[in-house]
C-alpha atoms as a PDB file:
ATOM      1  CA  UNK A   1     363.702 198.275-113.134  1.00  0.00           C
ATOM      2  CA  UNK A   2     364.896 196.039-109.805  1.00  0.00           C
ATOM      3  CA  UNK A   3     361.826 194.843-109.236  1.00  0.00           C
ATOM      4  CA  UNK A   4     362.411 192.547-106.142  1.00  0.00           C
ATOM      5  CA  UNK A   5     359.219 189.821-105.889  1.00  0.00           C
ATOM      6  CA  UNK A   6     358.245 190.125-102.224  1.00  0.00           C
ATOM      7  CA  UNK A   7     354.895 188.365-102.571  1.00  0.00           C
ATOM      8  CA  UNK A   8     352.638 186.253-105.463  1.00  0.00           C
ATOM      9  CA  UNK A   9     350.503 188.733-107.101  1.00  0.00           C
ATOM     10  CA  UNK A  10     352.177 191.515-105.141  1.00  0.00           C
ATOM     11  CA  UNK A  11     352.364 195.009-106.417  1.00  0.00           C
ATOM     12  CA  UNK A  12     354.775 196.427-109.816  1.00  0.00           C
ATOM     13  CA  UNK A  13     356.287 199.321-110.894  1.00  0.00           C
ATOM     14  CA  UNK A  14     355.702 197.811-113.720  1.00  0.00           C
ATOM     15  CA  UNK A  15     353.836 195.072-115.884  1.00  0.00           C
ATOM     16  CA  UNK A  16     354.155 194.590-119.312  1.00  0.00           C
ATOM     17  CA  UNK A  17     353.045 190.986-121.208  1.00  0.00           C
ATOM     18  CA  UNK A  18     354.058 189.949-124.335  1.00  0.00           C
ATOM     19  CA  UNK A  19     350.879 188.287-125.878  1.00  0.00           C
ATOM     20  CA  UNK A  20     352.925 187.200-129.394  1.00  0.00           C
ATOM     21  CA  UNK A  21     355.618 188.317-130.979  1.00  0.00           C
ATOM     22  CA  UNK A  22     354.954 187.449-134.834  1.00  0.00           C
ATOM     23  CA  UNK A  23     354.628 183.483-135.426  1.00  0.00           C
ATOM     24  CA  UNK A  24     357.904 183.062-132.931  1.00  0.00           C
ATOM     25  CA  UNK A  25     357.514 180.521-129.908  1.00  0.00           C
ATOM     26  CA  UNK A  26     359.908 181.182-127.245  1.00  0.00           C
ATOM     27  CA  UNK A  27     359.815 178.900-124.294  1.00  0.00           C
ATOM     28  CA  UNK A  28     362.797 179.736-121.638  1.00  0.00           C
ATOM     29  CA  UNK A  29     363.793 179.741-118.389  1.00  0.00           C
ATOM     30  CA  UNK A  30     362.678 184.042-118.233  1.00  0.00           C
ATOM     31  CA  UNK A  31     360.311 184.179-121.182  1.00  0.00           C
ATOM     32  CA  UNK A  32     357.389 182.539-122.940  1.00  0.00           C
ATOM     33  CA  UNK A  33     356.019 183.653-125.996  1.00  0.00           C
ATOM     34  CA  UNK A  34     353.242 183.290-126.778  1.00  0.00           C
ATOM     35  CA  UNK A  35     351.798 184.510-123.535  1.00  0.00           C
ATOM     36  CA  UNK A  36     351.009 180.902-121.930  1.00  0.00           C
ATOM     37  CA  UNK A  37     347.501 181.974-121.240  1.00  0.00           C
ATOM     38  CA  UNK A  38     346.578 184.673-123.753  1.00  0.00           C
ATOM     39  CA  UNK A  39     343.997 182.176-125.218  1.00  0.00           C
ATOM     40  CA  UNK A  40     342.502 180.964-122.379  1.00  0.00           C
ATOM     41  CA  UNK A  41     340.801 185.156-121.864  1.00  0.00           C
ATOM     42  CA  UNK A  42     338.866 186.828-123.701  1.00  0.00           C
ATOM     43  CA  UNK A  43     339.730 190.190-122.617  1.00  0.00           C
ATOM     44  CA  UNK A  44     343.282 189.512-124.393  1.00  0.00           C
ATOM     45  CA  UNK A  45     341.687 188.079-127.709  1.00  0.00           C
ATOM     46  CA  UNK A  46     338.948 190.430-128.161  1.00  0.00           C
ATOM     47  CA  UNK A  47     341.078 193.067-128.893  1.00  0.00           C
ATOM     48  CA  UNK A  48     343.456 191.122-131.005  1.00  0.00           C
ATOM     49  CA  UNK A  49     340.603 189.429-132.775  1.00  0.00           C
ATOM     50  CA  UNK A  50     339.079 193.127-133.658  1.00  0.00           C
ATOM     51  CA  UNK A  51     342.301 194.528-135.471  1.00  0.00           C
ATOM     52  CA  UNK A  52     344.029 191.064-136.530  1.00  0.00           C
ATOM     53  CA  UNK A  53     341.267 188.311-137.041  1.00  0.00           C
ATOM     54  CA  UNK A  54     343.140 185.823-139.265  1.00  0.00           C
ATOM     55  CA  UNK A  55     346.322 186.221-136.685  1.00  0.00           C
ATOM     56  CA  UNK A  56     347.290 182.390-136.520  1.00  0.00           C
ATOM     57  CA  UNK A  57     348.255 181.462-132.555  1.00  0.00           C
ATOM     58  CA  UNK A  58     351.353 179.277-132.971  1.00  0.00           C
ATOM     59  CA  UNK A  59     351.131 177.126-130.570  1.00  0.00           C
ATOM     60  CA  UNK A  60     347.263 176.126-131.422  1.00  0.00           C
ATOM     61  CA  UNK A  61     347.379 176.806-135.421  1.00  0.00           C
ATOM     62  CA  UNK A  62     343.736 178.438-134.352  1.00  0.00           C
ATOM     63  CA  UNK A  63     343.380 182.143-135.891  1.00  0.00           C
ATOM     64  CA  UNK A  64     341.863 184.726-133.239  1.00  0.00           C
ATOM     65  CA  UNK A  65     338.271 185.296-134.399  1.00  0.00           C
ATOM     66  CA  UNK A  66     338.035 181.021-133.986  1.00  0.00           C
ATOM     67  CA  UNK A  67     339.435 181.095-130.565  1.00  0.00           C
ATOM     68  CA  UNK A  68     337.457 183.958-129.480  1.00  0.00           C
ATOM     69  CA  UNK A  69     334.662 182.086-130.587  1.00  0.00           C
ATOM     70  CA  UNK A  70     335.489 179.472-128.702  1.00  0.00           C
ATOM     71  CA  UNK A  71     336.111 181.478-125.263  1.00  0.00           C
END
């Protein structure tokens, strides 16, 4: 979309994060997958945890209703 980054935090046209993409771990210079700090907020797991519970994160082996338990 030529987004040009003028500032840290600065304003999008557009903003899409990839949380996970299956069980695939993706670590590159212009993409990491899983999303580095999905598990650290619970406003990302809580949803995930409500329609996937037993989803495995995996990078941590932990499924979602055990992390959100733990955030």
């Amino acid at each position: 979309m030529g987004r040009v980054r003028e500032e840290k935090w600065g304003p999008r046209n557009i903003d899409l994060d990839l949380i996970f993409y299956d069980d695939e771990i993706v670590y590159s210079k212009d993409l990491i997958v899983p999303h580095p700090y999905a598990c650290e907020r619970k406003f990302v797991i809580a949803p995930i945890a409500e329609i996937a519970p037993f989803f495995i994160d995996p990078v941590s082996k932990k499924t979602m209703i055990h992390i959100l338990g733990e955030l």
